[in-house]
Protein backbone atom coordinates (compact mmCIF):
# COMPACT_ATOMS: atom_id res chain seq x y z
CA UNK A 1 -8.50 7.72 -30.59
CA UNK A 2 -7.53 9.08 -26.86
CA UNK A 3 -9.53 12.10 -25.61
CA UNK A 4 -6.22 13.82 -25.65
CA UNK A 5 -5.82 12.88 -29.68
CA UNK A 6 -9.30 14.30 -30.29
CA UNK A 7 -8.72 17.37 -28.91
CA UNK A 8 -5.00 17.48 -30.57
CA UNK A 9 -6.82 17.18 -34.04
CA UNK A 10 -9.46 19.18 -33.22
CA UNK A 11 -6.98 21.70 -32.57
CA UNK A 12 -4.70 21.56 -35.52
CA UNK A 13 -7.55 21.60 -38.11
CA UNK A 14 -9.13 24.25 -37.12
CA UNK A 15 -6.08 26.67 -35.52
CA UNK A 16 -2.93 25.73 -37.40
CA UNK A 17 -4.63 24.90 -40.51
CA UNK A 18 -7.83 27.18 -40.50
CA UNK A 19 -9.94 24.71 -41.78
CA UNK A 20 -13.60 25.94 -40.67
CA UNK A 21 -14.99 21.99 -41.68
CA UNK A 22 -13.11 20.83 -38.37
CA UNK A 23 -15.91 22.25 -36.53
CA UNK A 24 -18.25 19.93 -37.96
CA UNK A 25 -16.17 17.13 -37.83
CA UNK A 26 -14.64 17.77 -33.88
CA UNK A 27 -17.14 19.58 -32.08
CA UNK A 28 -20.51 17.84 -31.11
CA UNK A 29 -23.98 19.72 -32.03
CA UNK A 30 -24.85 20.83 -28.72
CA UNK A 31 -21.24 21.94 -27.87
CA UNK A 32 -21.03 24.79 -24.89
CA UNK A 33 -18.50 26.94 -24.43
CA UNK A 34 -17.26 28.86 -21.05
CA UNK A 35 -14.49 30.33 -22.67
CA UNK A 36 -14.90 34.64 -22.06
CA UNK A 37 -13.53 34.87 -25.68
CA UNK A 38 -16.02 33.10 -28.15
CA UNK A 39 -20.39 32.98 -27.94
CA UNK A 40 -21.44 29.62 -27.19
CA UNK A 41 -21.46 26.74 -29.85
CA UNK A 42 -20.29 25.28 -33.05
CA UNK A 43 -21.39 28.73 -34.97
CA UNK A 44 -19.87 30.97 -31.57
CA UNK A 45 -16.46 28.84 -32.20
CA UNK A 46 -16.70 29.17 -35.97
CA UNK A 47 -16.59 33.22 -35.55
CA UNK A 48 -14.16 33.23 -33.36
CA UNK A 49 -11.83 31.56 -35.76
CA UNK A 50 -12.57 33.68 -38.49
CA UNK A 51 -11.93 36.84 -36.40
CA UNK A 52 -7.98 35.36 -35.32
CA UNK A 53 -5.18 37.51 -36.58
CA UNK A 54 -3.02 36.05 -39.01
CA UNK A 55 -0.23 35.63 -36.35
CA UNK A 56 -2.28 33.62 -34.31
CA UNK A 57 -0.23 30.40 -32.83
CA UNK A 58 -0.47 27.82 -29.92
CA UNK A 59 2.42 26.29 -28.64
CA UNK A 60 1.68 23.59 -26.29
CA UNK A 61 3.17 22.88 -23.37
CA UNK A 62 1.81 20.30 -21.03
CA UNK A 63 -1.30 17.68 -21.72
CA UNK A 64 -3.05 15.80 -19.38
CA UNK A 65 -5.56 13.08 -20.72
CA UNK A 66 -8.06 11.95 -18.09
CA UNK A 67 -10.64 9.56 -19.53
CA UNK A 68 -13.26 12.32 -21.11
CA UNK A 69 -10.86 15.35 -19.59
CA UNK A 70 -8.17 16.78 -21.53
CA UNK A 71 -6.39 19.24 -19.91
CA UNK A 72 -4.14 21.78 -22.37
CA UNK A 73 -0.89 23.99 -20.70
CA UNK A 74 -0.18 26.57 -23.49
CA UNK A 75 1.24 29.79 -24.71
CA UNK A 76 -0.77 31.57 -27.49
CA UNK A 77 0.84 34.06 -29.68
CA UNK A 78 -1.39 36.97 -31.51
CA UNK A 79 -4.41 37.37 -28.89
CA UNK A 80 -2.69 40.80 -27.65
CA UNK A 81 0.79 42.81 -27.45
CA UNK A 82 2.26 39.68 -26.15
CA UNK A 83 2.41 36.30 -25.22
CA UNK A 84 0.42 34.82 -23.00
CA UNK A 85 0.22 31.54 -20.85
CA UNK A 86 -3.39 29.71 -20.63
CA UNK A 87 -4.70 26.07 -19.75
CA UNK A 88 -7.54 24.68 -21.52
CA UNK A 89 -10.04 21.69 -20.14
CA UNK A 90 -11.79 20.04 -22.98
CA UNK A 91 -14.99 17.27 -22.37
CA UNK A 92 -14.53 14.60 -25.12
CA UNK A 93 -17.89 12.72 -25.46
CA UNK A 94 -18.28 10.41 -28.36
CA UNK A 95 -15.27 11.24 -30.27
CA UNK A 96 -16.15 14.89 -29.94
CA UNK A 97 -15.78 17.98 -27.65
CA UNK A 98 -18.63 18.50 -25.61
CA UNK A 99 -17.34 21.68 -23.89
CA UNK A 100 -15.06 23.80 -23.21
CA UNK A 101 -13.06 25.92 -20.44
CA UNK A 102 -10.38 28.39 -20.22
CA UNK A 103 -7.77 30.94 -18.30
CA UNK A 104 -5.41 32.91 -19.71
CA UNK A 105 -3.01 35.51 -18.39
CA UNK A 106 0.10 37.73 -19.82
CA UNK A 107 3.26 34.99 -20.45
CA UNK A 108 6.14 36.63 -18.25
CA UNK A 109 9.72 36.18 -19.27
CA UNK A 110 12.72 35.58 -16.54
CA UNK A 111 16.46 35.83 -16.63
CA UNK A 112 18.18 34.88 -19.58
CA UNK A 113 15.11 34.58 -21.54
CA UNK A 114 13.44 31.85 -18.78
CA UNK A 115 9.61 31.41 -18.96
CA UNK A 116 8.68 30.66 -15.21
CA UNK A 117 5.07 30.25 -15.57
CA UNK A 118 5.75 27.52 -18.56
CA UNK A 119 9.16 26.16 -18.03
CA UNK A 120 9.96 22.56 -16.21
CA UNK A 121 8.90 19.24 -16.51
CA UNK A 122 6.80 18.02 -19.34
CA UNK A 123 6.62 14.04 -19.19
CA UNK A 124 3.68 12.47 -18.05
CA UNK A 125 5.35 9.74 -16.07
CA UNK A 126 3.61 7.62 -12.98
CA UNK A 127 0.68 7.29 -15.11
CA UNK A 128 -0.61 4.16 -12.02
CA UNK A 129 -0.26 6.91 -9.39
CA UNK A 130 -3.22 8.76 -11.55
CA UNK A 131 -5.91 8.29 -9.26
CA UNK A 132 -3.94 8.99 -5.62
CA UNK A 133 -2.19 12.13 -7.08
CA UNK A 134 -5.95 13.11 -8.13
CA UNK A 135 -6.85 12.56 -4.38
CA UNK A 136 -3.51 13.98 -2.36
CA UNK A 137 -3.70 17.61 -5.10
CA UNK A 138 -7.77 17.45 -4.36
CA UNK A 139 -7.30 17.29 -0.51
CA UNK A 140 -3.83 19.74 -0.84
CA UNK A 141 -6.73 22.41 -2.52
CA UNK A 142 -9.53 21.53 0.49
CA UNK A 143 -7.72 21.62 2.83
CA UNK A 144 -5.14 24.24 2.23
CA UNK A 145 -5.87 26.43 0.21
CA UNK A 146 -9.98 26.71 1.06
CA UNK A 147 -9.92 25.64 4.77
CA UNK A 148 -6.74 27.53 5.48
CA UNK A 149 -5.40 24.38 7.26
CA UNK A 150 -1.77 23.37 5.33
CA UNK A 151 -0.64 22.13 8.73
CA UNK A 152 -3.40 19.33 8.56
CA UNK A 153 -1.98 18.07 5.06
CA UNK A 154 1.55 18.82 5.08
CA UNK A 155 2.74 15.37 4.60
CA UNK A 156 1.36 16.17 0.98
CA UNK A 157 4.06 18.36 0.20
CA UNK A 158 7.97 17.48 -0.94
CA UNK A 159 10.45 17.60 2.42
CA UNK A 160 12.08 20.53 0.37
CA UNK A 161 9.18 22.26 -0.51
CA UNK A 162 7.59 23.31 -3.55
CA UNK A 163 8.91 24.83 -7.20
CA UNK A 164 6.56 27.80 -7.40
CA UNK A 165 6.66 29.09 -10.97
CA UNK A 166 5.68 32.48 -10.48
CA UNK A 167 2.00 32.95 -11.86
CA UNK A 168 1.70 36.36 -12.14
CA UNK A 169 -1.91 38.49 -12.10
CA UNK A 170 -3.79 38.72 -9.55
CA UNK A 171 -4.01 36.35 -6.41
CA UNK A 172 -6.67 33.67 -5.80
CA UNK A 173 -9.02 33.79 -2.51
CA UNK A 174 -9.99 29.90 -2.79
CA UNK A 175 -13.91 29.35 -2.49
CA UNK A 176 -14.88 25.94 -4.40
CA UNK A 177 -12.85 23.48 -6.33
CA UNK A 178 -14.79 22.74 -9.47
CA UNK A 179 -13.12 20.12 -11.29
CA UNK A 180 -9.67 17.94 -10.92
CA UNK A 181 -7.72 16.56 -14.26
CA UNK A 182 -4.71 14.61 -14.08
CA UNK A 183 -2.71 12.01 -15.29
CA UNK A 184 0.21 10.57 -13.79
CA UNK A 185 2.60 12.44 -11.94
CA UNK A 186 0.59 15.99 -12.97
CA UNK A 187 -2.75 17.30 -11.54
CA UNK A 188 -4.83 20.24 -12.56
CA UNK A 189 -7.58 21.49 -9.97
CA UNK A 190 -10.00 24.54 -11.14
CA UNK A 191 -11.28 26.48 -8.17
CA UNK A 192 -13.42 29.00 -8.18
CA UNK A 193 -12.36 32.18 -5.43
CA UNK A 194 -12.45 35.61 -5.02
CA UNK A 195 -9.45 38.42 -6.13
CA UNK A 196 -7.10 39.32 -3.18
CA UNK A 197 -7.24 42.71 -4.34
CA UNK A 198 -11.12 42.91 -4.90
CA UNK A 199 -13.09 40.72 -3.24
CA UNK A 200 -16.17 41.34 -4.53
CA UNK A 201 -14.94 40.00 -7.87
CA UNK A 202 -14.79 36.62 -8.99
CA UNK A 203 -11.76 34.80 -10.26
CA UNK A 204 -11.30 31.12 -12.12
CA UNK A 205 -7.77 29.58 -10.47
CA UNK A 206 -6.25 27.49 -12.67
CA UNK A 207 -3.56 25.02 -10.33
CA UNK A 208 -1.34 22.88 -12.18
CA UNK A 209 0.65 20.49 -9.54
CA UNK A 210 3.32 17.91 -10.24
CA UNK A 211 3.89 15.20 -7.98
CA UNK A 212 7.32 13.25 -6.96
CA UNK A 213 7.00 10.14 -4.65
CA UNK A 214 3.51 10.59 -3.70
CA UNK A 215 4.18 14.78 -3.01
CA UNK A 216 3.18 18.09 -4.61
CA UNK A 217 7.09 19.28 -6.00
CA UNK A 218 6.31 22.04 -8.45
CA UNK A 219 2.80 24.08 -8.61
CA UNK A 220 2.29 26.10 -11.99
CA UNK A 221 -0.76 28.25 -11.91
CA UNK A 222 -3.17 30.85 -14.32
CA UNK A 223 -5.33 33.13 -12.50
CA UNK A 224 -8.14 35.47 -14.68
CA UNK A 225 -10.97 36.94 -13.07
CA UNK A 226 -14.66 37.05 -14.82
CA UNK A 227 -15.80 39.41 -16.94
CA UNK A 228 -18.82 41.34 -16.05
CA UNK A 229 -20.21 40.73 -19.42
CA UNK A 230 -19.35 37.28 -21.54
CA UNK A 231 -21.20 36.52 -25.37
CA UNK A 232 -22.79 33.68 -23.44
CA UNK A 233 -24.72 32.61 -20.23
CA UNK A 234 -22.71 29.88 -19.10
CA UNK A 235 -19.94 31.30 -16.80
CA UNK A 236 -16.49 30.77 -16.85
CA UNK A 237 -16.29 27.64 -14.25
């Protein structure tokens, strides 16, 4: 099985069909969590499930598989008085998942029933442009968004600009780029920055880029901030 097909499975046993032995048979022993909603572990994960309100769905948008990355674009149903739009990285390590990340942020709708943060292209195409899409969105993120310097890599963006799907929330401050997942023609960077409306607060930004012809087109993003307090010690990034 892919990483991606793990995680698919993983997910379906234990969310769709509630099945509290997919833990076992998923999620490795030592599995750690960073998600702000469940305690770290197998037995943090298995609560969490148990807790879920009966209208509790995923519908998923958007995966990326990248070797033992799996990256998840998603809209969850029952987790509050509305929908709301997330991504999820997963480690896959021996068949398993290792660990875990998350954002998530209210789902806005658009005209005529739109959903801007979601809506666009879904095919994974370009899948032997992987590793120089990984590079251009990486630099795009150094260099632009934490050095401030767009004019230095603005060959890295389409002649027409980009498809921003509006994000919503608050607005990132970049400060560190934690991780890059991609596949083909999308890339997903996790930074870690600071809220433009509090900058003493920390914030995980969750960047989802697609690329046309070797240039960021459309940029879908998630941003939440930390909590002060999480039911585990090993932060959100």
């Amino acid at each position: 099985m892919t990483s991606a097909e793990t995680v698919i499975a993983a997910g379906t046993e234990l969310f769709r069909d509630r099945d509290p032995s997919a833990v076992d048979r998923w999620w490795a022993e030592d599995f750690r969590q960073h998600s702000p909603l469940a305690p770290d572990g197998r037995e943090g994960l298995r609560d969490l499930v148990q807790h879920l309100p009966e209208d509790f769905r995923v519908e998923i948008v958007r995966v990326l598989d990248d070797r033992d990355l799996v990256a998840v674009h998603a809209v969850y149903e029952g987790l509050g008085p509305g929908p709301v739009v997330g991504f999820d990285v997963f480690r896959v390590a021996g068949g398993r998942i290792a660990e875990h990340w998350d954002v998530m942020a209210p789902l806005r709708h658009g005209p005529r029933g739109t959903r801007p943060q979601v809506d666009g292209p879904v095919e994974v195409t370009d899948r032997e442009r992987t590793r120089d899409n990984k590079t251009l969105a990486a630099e795009w993120v150094e260099t632009a968004l934490i050095g401030h310097e767009p004019g230095m890599v603005q060959d890295h963006v389409a002649f027409d600009g980009v498809e921003d799907h509006a994000a919503g929330g608050d607005r990132c401050l970049y400060r560190r780029l934690h991780r890059v997942v991609g596949e083909g023609n999308f890339v997903l960077t996790v930074c870690e920055g600071v809220a433009a409306s509090d900058r003493g607060r920390t914030v995980a930004c969750y960047d989802l880029w697609r690329l046309e012809d070797g240039r960021i087109a459309e940029h879908w993003a998630v941003v939440q901030p930390e909590p002060e307090e999480m039911a585990h010690g090993n932060g959100m990034l």
